[in-house]
C-alpha atoms as a PDB file:
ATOM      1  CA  UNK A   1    -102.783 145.274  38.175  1.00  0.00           C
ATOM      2  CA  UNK A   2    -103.364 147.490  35.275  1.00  0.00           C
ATOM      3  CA  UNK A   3    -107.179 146.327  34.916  1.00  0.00           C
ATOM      4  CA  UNK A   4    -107.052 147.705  38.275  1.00  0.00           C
ATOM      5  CA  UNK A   5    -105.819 150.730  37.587  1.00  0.00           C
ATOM      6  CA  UNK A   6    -108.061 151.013  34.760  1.00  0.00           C
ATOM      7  CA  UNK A   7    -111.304 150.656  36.766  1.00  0.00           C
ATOM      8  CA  UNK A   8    -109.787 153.370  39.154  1.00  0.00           C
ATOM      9  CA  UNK A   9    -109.028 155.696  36.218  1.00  0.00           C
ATOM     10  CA  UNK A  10    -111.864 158.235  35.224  1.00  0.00           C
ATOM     11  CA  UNK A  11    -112.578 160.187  32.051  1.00  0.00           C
ATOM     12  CA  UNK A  12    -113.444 163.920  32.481  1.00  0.00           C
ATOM     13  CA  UNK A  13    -114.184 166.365  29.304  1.00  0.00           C
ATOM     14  CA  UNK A  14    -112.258 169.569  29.307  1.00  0.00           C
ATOM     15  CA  UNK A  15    -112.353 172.697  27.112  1.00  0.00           C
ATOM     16  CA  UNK A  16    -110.126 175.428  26.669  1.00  0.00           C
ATOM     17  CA  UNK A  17    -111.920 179.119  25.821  1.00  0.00           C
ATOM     18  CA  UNK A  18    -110.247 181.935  25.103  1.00  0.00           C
ATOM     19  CA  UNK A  19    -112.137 184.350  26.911  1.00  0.00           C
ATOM     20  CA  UNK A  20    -112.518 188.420  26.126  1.00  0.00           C
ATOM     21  CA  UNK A  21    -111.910 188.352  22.438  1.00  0.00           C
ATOM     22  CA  UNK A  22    -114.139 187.405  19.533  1.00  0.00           C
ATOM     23  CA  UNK A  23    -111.545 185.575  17.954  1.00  0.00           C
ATOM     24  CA  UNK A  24    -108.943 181.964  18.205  1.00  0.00           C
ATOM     25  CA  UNK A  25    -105.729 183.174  19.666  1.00  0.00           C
ATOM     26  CA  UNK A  26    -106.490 186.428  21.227  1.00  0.00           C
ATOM     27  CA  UNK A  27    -107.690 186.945  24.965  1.00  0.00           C
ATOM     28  CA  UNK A  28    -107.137 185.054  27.732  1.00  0.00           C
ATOM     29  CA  UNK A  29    -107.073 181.317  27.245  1.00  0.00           C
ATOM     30  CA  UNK A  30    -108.654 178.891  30.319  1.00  0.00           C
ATOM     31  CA  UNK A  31    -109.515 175.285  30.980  1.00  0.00           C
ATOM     32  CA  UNK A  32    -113.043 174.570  32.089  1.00  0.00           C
ATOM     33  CA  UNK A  33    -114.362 171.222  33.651  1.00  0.00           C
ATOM     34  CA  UNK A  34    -118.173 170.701  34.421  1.00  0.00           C
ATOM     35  CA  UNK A  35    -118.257 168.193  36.611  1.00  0.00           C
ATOM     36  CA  UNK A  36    -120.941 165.838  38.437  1.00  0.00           C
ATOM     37  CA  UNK A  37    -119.375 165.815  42.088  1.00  0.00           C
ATOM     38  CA  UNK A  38    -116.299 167.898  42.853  1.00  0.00           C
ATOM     39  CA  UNK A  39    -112.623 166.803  42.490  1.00  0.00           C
ATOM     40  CA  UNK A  40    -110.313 166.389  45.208  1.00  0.00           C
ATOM     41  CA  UNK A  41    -108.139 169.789  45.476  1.00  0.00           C
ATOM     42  CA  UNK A  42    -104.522 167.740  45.058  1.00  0.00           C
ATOM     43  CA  UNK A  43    -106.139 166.145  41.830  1.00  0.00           C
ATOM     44  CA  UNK A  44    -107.083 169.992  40.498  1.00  0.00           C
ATOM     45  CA  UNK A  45    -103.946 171.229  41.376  1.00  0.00           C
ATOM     46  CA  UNK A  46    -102.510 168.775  39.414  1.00  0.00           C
ATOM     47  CA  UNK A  47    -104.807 169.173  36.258  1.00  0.00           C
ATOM     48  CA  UNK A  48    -103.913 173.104  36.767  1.00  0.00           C
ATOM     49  CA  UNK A  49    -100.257 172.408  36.651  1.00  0.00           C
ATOM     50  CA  UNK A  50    -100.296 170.016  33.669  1.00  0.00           C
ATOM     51  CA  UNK A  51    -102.299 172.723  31.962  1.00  0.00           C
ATOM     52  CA  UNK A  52    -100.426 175.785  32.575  1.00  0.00           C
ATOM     53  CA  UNK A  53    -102.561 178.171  31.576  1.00  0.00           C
ATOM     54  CA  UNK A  54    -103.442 181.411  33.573  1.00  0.00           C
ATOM     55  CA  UNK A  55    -106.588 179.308  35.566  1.00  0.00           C
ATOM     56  CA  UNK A  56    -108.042 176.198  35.335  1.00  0.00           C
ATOM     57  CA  UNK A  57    -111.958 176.264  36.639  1.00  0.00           C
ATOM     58  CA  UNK A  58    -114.147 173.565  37.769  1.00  0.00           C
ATOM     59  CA  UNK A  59    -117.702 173.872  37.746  1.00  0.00           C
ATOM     60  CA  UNK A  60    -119.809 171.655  40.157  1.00  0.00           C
ATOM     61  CA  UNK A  61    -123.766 171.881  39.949  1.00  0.00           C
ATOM     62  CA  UNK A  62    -125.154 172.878  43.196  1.00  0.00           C
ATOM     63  CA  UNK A  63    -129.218 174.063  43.543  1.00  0.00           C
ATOM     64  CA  UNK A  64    -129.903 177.320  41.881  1.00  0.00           C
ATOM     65  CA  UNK A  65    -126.343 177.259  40.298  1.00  0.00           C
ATOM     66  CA  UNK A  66    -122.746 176.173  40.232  1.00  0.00           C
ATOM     67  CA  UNK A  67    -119.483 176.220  42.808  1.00  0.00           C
ATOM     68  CA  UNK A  68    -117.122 177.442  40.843  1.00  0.00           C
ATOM     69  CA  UNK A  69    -113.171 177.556  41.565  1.00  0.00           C
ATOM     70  CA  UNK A  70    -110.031 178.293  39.745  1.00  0.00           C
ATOM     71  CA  UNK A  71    -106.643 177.386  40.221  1.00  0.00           C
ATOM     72  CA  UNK A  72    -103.069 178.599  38.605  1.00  0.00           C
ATOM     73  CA  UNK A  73    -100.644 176.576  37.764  1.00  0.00           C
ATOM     74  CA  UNK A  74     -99.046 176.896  41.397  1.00  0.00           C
ATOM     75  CA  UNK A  75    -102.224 177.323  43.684  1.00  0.00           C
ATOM     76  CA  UNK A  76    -105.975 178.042  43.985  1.00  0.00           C
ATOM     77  CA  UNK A  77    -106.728 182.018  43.205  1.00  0.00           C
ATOM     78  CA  UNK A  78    -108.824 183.731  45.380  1.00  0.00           C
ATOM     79  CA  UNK A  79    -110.918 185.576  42.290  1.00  0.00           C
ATOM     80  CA  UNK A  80    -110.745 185.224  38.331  1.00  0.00           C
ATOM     81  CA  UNK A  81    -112.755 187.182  35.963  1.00  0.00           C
ATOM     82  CA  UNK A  82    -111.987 185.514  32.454  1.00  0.00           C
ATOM     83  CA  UNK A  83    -111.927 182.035  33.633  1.00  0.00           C
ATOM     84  CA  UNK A  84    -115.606 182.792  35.033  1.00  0.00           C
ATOM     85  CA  UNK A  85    -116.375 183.859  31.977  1.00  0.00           C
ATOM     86  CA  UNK A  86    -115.128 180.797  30.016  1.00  0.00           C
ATOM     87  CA  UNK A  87    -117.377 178.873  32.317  1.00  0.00           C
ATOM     88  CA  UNK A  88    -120.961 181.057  31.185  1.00  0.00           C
ATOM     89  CA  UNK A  89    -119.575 180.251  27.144  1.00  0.00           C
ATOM     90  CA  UNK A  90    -118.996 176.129  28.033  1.00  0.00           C
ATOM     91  CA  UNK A  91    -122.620 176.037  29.439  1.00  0.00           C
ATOM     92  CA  UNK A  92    -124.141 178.331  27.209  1.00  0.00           C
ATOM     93  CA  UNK A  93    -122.539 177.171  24.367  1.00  0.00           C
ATOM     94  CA  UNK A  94    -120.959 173.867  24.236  1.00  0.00           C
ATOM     95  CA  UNK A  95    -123.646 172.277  26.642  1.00  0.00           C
ATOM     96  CA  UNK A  96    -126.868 174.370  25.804  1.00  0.00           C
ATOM     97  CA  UNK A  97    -127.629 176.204  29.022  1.00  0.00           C
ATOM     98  CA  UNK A  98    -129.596 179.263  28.373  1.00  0.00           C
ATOM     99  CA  UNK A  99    -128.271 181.476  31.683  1.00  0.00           C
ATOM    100  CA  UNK A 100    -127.916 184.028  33.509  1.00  0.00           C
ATOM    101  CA  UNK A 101    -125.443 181.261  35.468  1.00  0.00           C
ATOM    102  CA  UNK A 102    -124.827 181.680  38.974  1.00  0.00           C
ATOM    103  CA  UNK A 103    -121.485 181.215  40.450  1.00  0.00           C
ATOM    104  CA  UNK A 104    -120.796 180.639  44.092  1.00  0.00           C
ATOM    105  CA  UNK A 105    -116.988 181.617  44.726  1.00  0.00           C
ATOM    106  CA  UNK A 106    -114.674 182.556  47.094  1.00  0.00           C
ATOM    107  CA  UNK A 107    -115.331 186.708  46.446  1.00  0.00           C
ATOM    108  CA  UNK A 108    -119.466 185.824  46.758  1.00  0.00           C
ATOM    109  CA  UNK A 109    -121.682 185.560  43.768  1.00  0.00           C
ATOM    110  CA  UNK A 110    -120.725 185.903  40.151  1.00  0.00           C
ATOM    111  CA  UNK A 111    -123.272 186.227  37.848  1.00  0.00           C
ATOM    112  CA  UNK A 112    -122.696 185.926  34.038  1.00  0.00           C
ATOM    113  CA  UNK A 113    -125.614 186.746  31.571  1.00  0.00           C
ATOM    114  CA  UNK A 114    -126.026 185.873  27.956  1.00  0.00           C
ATOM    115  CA  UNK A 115    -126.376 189.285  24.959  1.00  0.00           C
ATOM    116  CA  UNK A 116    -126.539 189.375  21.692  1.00  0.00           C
ATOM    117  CA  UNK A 117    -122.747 189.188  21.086  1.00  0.00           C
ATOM    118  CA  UNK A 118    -121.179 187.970  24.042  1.00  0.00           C
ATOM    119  CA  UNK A 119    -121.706 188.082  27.895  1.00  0.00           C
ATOM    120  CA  UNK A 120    -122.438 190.222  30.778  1.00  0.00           C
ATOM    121  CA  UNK A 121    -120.577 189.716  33.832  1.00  0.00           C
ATOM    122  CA  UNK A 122    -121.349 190.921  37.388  1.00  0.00           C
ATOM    123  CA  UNK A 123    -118.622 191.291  39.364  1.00  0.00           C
ATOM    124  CA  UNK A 124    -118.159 192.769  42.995  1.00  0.00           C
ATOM    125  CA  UNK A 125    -116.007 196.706  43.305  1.00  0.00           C
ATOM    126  CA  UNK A 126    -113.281 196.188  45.334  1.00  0.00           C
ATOM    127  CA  UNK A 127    -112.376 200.137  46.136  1.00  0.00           C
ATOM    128  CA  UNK A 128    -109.138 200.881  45.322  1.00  0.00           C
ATOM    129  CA  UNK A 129    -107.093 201.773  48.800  1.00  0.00           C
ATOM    130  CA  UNK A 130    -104.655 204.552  47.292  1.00  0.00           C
ATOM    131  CA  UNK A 131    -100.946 204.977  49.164  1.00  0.00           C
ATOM    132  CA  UNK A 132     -99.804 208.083  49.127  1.00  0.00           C
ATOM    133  CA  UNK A 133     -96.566 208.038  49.320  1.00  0.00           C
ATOM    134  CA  UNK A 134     -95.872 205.117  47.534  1.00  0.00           C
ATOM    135  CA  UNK A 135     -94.002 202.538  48.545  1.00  0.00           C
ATOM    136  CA  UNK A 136     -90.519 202.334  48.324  1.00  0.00           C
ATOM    137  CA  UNK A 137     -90.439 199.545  45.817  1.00  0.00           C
ATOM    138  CA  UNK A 138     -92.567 201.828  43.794  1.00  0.00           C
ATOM    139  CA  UNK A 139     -89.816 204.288  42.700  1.00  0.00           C
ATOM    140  CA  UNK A 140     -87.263 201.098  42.461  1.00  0.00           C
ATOM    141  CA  UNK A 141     -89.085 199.469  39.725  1.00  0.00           C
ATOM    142  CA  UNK A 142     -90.275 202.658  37.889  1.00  0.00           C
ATOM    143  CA  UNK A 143     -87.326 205.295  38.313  1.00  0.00           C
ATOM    144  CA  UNK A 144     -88.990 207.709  35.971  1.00  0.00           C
ATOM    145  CA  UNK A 145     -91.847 208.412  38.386  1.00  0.00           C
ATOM    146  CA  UNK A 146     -95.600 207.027  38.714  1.00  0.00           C
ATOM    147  CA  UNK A 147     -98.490 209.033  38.788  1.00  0.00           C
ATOM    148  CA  UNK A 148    -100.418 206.645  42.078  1.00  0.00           C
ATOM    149  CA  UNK A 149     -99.740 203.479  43.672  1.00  0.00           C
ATOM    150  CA  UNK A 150    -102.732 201.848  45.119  1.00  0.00           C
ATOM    151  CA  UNK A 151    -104.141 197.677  46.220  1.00  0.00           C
ATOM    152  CA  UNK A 152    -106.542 195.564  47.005  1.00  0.00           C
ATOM    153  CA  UNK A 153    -106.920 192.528  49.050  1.00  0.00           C
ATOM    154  CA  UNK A 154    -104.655 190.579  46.709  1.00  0.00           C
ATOM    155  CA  UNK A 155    -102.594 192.994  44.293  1.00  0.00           C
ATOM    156  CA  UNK A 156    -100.197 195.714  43.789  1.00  0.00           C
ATOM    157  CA  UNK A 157    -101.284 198.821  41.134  1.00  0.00           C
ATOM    158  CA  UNK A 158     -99.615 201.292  40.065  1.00  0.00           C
ATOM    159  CA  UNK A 159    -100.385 204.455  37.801  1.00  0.00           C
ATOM    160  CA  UNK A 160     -98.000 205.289  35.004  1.00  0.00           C
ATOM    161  CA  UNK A 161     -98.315 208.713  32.813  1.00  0.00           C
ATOM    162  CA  UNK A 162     -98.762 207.351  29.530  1.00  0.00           C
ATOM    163  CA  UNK A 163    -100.034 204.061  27.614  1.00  0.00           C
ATOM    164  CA  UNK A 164     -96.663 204.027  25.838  1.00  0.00           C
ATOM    165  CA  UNK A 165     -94.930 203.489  29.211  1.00  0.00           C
ATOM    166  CA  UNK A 166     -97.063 200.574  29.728  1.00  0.00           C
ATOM    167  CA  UNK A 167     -96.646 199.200  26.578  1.00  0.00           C
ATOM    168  CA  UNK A 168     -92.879 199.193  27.326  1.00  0.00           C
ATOM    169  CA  UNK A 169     -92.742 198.127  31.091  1.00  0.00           C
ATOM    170  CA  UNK A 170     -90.630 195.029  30.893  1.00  0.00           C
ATOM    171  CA  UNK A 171     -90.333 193.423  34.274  1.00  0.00           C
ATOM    172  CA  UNK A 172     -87.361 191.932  36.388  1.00  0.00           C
ATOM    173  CA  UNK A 173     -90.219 188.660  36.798  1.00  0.00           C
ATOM    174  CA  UNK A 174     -88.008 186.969  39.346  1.00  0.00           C
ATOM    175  CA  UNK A 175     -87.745 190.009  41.579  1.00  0.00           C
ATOM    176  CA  UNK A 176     -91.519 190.620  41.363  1.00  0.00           C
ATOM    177  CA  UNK A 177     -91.888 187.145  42.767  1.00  0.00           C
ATOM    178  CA  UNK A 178     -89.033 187.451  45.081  1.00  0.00           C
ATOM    179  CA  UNK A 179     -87.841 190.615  46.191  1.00  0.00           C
ATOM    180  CA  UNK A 180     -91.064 192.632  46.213  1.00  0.00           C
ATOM    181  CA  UNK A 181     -93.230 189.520  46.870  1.00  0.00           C
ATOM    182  CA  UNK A 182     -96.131 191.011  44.874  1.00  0.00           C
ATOM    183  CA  UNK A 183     -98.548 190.705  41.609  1.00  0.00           C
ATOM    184  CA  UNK A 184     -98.628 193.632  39.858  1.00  0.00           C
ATOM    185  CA  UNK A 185    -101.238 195.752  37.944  1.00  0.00           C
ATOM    186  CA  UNK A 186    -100.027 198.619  36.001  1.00  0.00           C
ATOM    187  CA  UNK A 187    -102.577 200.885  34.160  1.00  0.00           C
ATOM    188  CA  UNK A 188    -102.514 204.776  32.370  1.00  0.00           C
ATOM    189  CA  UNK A 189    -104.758 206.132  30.555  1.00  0.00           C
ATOM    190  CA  UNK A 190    -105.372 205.295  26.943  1.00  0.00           C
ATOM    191  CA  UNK A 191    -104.998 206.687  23.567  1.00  0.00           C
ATOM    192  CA  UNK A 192    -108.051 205.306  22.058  1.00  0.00           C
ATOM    193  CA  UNK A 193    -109.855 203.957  24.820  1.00  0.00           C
ATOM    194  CA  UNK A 194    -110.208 204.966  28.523  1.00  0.00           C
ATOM    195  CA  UNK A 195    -107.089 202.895  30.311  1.00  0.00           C
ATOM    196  CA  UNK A 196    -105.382 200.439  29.577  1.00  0.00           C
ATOM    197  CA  UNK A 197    -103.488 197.883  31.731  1.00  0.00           C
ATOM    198  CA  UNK A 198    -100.727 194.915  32.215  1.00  0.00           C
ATOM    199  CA  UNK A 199    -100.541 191.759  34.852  1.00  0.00           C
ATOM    200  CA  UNK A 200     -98.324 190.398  35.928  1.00  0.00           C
ATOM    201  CA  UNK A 201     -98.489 187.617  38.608  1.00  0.00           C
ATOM    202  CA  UNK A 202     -95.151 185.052  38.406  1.00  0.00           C
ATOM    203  CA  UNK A 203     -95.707 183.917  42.402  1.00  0.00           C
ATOM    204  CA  UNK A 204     -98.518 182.188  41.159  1.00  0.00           C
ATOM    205  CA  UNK A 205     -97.054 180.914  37.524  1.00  0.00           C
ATOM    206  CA  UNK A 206     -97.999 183.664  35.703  1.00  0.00           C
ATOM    207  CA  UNK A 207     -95.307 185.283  33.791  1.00  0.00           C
ATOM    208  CA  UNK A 208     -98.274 188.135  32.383  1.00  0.00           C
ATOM    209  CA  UNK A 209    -101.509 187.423  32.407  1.00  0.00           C
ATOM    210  CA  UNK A 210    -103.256 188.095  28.725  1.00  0.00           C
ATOM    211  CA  UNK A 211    -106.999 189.666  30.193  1.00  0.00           C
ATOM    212  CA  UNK A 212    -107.049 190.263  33.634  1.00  0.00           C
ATOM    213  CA  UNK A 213    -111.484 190.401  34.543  1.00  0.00           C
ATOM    214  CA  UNK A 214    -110.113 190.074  37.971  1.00  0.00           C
ATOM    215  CA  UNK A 215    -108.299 193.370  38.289  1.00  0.00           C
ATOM    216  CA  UNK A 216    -110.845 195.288  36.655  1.00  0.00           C
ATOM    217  CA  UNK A 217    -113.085 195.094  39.925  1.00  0.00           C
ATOM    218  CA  UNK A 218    -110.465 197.562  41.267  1.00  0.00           C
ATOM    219  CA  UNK A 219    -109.642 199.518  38.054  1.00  0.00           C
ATOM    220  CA  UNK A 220    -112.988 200.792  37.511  1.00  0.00           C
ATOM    221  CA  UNK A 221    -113.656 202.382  40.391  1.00  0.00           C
ATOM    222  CA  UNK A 222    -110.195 203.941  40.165  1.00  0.00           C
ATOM    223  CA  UNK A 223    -110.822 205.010  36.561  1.00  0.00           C
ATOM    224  CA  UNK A 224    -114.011 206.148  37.746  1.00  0.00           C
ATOM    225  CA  UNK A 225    -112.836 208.428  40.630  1.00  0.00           C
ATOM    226  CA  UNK A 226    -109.873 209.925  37.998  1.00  0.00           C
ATOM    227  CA  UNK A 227    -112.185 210.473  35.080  1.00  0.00           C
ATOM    228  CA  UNK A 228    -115.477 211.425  36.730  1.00  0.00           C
ATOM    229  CA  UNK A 229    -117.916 208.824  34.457  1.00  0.00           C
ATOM    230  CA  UNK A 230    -118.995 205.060  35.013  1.00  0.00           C
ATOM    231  CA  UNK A 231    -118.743 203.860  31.843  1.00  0.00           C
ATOM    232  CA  UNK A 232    -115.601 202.541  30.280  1.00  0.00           C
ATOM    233  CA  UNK A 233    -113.594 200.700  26.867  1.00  0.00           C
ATOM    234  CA  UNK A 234    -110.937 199.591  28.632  1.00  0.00           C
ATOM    235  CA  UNK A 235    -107.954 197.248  26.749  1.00  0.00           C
ATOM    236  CA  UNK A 236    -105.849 194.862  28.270  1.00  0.00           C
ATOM    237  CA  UNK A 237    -102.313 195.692  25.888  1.00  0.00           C
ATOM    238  CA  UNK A 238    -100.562 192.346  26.765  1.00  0.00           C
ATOM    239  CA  UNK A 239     -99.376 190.711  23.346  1.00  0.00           C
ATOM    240  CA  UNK A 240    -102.327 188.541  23.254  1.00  0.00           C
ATOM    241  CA  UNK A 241    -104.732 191.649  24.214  1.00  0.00           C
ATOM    242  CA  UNK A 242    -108.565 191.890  25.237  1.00  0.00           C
ATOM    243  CA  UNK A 243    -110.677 194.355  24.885  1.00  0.00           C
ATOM    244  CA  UNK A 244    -113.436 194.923  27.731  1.00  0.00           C
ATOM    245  CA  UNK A 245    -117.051 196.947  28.402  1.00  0.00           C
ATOM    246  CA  UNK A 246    -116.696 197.785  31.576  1.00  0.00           C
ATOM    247  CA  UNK A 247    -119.589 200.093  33.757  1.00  0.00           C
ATOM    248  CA  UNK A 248    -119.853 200.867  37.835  1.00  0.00           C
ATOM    249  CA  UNK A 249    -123.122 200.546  38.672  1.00  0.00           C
ATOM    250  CA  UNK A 250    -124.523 200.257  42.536  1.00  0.00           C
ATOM    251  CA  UNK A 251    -121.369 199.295  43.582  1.00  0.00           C
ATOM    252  CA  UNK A 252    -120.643 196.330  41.445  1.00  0.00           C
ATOM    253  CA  UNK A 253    -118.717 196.022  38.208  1.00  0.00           C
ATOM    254  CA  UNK A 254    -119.788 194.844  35.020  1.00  0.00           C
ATOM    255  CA  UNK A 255    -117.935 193.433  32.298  1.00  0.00           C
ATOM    256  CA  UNK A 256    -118.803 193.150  29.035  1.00  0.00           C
ATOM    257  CA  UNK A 257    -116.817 190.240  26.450  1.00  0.00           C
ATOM    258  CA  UNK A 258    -116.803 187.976  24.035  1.00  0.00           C
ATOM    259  CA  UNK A 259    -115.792 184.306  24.257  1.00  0.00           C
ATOM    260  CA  UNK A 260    -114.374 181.375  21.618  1.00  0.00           C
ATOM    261  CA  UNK A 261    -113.949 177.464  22.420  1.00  0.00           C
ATOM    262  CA  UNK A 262    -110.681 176.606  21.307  1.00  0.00           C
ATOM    263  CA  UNK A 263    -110.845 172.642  21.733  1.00  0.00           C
ATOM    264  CA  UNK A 264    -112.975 170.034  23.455  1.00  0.00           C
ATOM    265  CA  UNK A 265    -110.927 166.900  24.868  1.00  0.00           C
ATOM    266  CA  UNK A 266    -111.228 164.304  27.344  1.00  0.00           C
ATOM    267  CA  UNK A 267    -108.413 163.633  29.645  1.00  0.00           C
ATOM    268  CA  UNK A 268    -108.129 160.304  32.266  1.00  0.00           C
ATOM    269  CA  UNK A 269    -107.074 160.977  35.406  1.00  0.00           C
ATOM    270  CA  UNK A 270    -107.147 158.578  38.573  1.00  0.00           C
END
């Protein structure tokens, strides 16, 4: 019987990056498998899970590129920036592709090209859709005020007046994921740096996220409309923290970052 299961069993190799920073133990940390022939989803979920990290992505070779997805440790995300990213270093990097890589996703193509220092990443805008008034939640969790409220097709925003107010947001987690039922992006304007920003996303096992790529297809072209330019330094002031390029050009984003393997293993799954 255990022969058996041993000749079910299979080896896979899996890295973990930590993706926008230059450096081991900053940015956002994700898992990365490059496989030859895609995984069945209850066996990703699982690896996802056991990982608990922000996302997990798997990489399958198709012609021209790679199908890429990402899951959480609770279920498959719709779009994720960093983890993206952390796929372009594993190729470029650990398995000596030379790029630009193409990834076929769930939000269209995502195309990540090698620089000097780091990566480029091109990303679709997903226009902020601004409510005005804001929501009634809005004022429950901030009761000092907001300056704008706004979404896209899968999170919550909101505006507040300084960066020091979102450096000391603390969240009620548990009501995020219950009561209000949402993910939540805060931003404000920086102090060194354009804007700045927090995620937070515990519906989908997320507690904060460290560097949200994701949410900056919607915060640039916010930024953009409030500060009248297309070029940004934005920083992501989680207590990890990332710091991102970030330009709106022909209505896609760009993302500029810097990636770090943090360890190469092989796990055996059946």
């Amino acid at each position: 019987m255990r022969a058996k299961l041993a000749a079910m069993a299979q080896t896979l190799t899996m890295y973990q990056v930590d993706a926008f920073t230059d450096r081991p133990f900053a940015g956002n940390p994700a898992a990365v498998l490059v496989l030859e022939a895609p995984l069945d989803e209850g066996l990703m979920k699982a690896i996802a899970a056991e990982n608990n990290l922000s996302e997990t992505a798997y990489a399958v070779a198709t012609e021209g590129g790679y199908h890429l997805r990402w899951f959480t440790p609770t279920h498959e995300a719709a779009f994720c920036g960093h983890a993206t990213l952390a796929t372009a270093h594993v190729l470029a990097h650990e398995l000596g592709g030379k790029g630009p890589f193409c990834f076929q996703t769930q939000v269209g193509e995502l195309t990540v090209t090698l620089k000097e220092a780091g990566y480029s990443m091109d990303l679709p805008a997903f226009a902020p859709e601004i409510l005005a008034p804001a929501p009634a939640w809005v004022a429950e969790l901030f009761p000092g005020g907001v300056r704008g409220a706004f979404k896209n097709f899968e999170n919550m925003f909101v505006e507040l007046g300084s960066e020091a107010e979102v450096r000391a947001f603390t969240p009620n987690l548990a009501a995020l994921a219950e009561t209000y039922d949402i993910d939540l992006c805060i931003t404000a304007e920086g102090e060194d740096v354009d804007f700045v920003s927090r995620y937070f996303a515990p519906r989908a096992g997320i507690p904060e996220d460290p560097v949200t790529g994701s949410t900056h297809a919607t915060l640039v072209p916010y930024w953009a409309e409030r500060l009248g330019k297309t070029r940004f330094e934005a920083r992501q002031v989680s207590p990890r923290g990332g710091r991102l390029m970030a330009t709106l050009l022909d209505g896609r984003v760009r993302l500029e970052g810097q990636a770090v393997t943090f360890l190469k293993g092989e796990i055996t799954v059946a």
